[in-house]
PDB file of N, CA and C in Angstrom:
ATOM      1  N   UNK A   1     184.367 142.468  28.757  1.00  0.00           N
ATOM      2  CA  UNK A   1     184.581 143.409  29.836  1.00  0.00           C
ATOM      3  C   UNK A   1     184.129 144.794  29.379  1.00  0.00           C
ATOM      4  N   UNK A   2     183.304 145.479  30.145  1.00  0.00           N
ATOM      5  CA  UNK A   2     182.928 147.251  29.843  1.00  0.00           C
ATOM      6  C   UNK A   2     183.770 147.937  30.561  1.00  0.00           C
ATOM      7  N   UNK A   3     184.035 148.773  30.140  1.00  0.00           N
ATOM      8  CA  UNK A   3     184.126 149.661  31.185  1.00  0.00           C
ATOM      9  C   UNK A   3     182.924 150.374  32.177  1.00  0.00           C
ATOM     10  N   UNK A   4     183.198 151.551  33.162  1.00  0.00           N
ATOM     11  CA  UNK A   4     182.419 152.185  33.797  1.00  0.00           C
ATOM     12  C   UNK A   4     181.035 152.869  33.366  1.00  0.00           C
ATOM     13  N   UNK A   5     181.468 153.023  31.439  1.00  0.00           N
ATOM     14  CA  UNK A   5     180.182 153.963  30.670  1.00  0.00           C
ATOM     15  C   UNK A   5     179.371 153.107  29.974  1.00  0.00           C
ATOM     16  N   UNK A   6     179.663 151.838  30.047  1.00  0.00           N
ATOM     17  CA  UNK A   6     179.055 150.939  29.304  1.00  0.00           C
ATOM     18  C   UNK A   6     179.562 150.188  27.991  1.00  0.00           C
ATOM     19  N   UNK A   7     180.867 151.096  27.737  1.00  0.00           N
ATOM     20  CA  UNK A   7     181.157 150.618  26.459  1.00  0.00           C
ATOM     21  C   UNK A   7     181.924 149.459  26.607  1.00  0.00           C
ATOM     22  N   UNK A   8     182.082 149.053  25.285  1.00  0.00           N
ATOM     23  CA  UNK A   8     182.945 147.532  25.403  1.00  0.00           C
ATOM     24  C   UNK A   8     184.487 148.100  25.224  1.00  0.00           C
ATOM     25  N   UNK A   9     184.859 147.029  25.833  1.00  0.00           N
ATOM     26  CA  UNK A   9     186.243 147.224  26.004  1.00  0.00           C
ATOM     27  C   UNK A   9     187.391 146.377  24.770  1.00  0.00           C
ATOM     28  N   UNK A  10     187.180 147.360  24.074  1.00  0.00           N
ATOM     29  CA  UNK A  10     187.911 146.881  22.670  1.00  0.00           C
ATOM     30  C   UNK A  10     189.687 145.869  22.916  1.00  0.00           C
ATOM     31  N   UNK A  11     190.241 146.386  23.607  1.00  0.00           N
ATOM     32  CA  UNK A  11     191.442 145.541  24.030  1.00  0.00           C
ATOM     33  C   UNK A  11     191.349 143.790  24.404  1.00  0.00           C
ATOM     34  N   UNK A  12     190.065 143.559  24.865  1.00  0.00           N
ATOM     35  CA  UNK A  12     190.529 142.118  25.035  1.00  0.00           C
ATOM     36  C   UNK A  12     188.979 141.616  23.836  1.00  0.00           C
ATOM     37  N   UNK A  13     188.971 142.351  22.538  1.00  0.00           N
ATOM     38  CA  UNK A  13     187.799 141.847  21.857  1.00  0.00           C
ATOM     39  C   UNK A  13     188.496 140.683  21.181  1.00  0.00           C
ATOM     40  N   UNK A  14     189.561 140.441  20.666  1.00  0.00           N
ATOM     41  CA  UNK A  14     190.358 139.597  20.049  1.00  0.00           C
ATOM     42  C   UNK A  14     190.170 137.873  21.003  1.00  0.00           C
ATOM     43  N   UNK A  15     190.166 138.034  22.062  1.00  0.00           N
ATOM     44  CA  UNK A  15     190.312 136.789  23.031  1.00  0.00           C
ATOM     45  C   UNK A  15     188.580 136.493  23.114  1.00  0.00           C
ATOM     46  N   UNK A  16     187.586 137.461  22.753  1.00  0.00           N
ATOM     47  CA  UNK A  16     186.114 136.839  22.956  1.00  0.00           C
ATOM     48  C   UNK A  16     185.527 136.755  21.076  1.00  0.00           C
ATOM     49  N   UNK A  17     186.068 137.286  20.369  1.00  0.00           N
ATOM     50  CA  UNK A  17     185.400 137.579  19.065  1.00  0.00           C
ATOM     51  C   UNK A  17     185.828 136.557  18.367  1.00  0.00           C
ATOM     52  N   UNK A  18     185.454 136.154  17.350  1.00  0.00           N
ATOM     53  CA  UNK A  18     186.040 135.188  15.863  1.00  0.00           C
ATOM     54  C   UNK A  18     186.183 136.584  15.268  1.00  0.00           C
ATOM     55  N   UNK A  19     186.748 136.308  14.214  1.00  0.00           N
ATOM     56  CA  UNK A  19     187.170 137.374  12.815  1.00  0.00           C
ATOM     57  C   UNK A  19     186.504 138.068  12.486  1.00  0.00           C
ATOM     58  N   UNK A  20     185.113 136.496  12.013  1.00  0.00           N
ATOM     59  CA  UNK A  20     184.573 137.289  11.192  1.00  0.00           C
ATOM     60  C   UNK A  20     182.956 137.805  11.652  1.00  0.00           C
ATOM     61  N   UNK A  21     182.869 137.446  13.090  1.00  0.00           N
ATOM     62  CA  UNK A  21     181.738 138.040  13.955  1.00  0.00           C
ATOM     63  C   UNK A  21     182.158 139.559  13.818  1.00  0.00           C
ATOM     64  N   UNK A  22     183.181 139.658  14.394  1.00  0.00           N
ATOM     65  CA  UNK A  22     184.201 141.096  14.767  1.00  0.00           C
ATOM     66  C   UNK A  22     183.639 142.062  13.511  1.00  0.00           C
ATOM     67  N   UNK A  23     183.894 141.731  12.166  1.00  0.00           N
ATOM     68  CA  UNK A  23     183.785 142.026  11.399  1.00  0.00           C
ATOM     69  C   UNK A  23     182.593 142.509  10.679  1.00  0.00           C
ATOM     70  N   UNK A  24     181.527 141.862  10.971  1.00  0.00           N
ATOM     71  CA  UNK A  24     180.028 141.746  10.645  1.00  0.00           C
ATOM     72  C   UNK A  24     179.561 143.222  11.417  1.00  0.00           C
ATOM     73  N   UNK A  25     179.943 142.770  13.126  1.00  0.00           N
ATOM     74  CA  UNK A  25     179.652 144.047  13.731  1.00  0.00           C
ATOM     75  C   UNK A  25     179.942 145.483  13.320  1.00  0.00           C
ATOM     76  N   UNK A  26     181.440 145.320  12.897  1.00  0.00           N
ATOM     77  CA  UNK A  26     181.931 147.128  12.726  1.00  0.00           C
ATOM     78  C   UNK A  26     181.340 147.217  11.551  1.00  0.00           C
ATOM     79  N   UNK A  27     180.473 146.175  10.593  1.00  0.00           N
ATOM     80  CA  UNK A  27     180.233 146.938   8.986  1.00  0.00           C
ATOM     81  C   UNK A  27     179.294 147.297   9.293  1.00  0.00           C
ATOM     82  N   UNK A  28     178.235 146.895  10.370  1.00  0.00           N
ATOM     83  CA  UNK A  28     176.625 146.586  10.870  1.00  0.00           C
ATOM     84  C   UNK A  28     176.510 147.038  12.071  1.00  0.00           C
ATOM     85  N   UNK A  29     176.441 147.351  12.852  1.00  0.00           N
ATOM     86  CA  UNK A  29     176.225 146.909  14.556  1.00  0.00           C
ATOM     87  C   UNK A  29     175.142 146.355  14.554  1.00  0.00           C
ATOM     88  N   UNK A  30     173.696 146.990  14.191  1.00  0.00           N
ATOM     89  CA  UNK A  30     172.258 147.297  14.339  1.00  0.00           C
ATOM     90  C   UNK A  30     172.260 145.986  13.722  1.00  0.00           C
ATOM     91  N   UNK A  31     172.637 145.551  12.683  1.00  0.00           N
ATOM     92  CA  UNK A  31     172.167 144.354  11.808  1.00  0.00           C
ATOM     93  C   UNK A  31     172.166 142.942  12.925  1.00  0.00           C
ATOM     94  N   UNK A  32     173.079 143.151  13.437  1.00  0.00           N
ATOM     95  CA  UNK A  32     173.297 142.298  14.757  1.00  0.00           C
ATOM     96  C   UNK A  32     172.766 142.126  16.235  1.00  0.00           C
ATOM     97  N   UNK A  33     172.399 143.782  16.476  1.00  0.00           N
ATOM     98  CA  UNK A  33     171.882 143.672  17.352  1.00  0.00           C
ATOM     99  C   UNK A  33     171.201 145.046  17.279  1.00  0.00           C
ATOM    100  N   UNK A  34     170.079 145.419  16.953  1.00  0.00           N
ATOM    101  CA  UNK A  34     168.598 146.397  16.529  1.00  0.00           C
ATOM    102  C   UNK A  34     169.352 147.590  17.320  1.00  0.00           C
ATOM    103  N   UNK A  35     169.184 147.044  18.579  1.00  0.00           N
ATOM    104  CA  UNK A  35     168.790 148.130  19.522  1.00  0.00           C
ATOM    105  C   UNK A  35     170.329 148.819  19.719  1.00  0.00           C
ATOM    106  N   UNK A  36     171.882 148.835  19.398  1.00  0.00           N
ATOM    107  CA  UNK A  36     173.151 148.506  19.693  1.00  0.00           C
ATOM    108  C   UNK A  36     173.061 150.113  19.467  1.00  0.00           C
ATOM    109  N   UNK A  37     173.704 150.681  20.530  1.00  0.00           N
ATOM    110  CA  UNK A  37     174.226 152.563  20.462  1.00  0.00           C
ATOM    111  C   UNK A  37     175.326 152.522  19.611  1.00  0.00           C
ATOM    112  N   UNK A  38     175.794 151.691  18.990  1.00  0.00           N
ATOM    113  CA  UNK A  38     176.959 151.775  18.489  1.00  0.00           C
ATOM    114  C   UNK A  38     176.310 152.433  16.998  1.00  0.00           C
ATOM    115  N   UNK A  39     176.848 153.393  16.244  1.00  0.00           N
ATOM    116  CA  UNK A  39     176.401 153.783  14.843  1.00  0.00           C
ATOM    117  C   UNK A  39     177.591 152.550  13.754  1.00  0.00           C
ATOM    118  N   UNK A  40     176.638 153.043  12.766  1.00  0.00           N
ATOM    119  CA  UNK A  40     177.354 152.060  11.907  1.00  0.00           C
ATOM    120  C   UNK A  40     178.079 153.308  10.936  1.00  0.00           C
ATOM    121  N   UNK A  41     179.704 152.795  10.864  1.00  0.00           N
ATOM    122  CA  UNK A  41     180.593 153.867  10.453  1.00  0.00           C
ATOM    123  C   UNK A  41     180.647 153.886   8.692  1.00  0.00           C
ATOM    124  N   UNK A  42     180.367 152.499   8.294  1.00  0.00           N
ATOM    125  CA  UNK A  42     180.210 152.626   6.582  1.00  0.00           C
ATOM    126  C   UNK A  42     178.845 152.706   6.511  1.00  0.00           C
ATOM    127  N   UNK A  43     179.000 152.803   4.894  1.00  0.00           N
ATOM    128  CA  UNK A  43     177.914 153.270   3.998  1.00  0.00           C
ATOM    129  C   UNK A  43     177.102 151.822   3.460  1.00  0.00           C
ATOM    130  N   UNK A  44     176.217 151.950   2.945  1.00  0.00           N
ATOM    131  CA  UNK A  44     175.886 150.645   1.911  1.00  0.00           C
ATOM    132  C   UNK A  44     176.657 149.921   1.510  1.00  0.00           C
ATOM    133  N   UNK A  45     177.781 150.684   0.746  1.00  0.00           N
ATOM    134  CA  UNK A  45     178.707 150.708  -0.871  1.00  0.00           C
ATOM    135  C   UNK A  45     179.762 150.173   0.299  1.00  0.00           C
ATOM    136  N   UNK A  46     180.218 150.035   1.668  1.00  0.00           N
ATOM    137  CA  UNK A  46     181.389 149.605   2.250  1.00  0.00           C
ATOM    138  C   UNK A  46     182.408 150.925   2.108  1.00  0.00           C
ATOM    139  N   UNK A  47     181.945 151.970   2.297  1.00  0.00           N
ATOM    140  CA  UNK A  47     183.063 152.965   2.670  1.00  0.00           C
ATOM    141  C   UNK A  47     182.700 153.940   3.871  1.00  0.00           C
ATOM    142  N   UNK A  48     183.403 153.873   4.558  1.00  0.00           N
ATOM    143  CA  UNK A  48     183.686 155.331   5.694  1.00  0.00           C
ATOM    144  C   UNK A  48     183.753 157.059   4.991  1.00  0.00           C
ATOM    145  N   UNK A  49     183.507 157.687   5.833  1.00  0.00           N
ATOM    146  CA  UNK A  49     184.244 158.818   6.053  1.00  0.00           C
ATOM    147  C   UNK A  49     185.862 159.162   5.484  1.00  0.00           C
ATOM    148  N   UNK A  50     186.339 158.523   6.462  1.00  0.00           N
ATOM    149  CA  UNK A  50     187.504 158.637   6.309  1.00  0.00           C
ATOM    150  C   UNK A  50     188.268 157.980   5.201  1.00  0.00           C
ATOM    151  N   UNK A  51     187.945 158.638   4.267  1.00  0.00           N
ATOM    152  CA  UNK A  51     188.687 158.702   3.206  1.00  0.00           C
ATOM    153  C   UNK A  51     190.320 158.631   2.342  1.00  0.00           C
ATOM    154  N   UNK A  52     190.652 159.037   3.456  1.00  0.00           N
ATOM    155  CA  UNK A  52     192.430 159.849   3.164  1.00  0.00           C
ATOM    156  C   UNK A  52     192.790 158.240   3.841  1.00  0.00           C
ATOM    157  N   UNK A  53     192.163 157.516   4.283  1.00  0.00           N
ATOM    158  CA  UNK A  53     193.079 155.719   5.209  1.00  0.00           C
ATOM    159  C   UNK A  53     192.492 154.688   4.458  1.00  0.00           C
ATOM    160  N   UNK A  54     193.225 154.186   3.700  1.00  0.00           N
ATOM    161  CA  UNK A  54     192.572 152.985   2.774  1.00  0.00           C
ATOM    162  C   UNK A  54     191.910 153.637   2.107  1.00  0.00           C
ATOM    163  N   UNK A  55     191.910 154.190   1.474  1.00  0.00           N
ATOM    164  CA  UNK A  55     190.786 154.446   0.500  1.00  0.00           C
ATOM    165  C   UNK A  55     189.303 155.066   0.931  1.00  0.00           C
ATOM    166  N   UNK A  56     188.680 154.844   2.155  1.00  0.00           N
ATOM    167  CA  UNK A  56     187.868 154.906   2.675  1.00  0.00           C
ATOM    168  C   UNK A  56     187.244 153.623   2.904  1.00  0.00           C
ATOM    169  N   UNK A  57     187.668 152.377   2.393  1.00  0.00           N
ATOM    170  CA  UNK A  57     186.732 150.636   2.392  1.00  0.00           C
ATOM    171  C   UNK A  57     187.027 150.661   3.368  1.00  0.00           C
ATOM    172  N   UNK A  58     185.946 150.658   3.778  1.00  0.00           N
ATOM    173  CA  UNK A  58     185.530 150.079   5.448  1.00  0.00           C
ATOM    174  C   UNK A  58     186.082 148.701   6.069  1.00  0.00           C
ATOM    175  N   UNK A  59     185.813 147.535   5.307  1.00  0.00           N
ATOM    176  CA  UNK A  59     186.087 146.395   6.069  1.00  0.00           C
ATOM    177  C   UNK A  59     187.879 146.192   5.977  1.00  0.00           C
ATOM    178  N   UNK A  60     188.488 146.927   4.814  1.00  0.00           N
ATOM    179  CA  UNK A  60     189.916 147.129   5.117  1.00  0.00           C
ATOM    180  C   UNK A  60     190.642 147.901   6.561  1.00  0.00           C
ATOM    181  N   UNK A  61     189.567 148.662   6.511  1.00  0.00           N
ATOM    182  CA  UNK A  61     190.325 149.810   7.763  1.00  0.00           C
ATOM    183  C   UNK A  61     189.746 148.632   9.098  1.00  0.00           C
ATOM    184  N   UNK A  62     188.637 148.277   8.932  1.00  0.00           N
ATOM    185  CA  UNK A  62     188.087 147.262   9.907  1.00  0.00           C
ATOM    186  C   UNK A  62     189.256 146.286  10.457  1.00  0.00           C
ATOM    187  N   UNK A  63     189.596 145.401   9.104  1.00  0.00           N
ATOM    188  CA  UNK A  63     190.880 144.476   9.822  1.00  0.00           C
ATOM    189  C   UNK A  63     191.995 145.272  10.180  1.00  0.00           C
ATOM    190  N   UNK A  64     192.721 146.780   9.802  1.00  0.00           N
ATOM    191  CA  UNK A  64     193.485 147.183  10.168  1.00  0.00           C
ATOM    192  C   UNK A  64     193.635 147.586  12.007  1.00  0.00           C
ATOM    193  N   UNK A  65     192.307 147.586  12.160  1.00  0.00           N
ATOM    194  CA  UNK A  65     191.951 148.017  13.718  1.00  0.00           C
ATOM    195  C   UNK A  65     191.852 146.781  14.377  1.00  0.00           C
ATOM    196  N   UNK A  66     191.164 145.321  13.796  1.00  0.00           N
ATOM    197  CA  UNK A  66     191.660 143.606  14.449  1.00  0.00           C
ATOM    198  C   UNK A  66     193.105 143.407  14.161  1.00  0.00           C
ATOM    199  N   UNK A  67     193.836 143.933  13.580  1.00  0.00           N
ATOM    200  CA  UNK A  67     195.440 143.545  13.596  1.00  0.00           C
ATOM    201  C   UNK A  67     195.738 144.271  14.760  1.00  0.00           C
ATOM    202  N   UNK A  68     195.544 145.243  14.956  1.00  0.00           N
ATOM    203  CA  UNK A  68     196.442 146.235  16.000  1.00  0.00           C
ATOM    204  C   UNK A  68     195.501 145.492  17.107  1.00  0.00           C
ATOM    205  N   UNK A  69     194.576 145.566  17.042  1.00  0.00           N
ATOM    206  CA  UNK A  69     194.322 145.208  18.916  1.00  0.00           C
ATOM    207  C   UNK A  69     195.056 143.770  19.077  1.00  0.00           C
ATOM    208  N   UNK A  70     195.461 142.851  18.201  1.00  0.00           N
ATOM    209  CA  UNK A  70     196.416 141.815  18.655  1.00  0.00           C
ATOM    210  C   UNK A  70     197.474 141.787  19.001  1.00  0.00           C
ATOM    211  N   UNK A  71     197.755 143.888  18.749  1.00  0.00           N
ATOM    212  CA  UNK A  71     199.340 144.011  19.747  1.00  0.00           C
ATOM    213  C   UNK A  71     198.921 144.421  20.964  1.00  0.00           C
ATOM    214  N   UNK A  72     197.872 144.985  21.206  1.00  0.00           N
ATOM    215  CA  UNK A  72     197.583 146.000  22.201  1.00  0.00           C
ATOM    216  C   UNK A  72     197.688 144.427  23.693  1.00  0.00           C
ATOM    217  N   UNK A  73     198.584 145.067  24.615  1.00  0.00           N
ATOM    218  CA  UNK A  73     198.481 144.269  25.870  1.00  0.00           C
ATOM    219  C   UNK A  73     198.319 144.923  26.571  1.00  0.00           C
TER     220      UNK A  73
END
């Protein structure tokens, strides 16, 4: 489901995604799909920005964001 701007609608990604598709995407988008507006938030090395949450490892903060959307109703 998108919404109105095009984006995907992260709340029901849990009921269309496997784990570890889910997963591939947020480390990659582009790797998956070239052309995808989505930026890719880690580095080579598997770290974010955001530093000060997990450490900055990306695919940790990744499952921390697939746990919570399995509360989100």
């Amino acid at each position: 489901m998108q919404h109105e701007l095009g984006t995907v609608n992260l709340k029901h990604a849990r009921e269309r995604l496997r784990e570890e598709h889910y997963l591939r995407w947020m480390l990659n988008p582009q790797r998956l799909a070239p052309l995808a507006a989505m930026p890719a938030f880690a580095d080579e090395t598997g770290t974010t920005p955001l530093t000060e949450v997990l450490a900055g490892r990306a695919e940790e903060q990744f499952l921390a964001i697939w746990e919570h959307l399995g509360t989100v109703r």
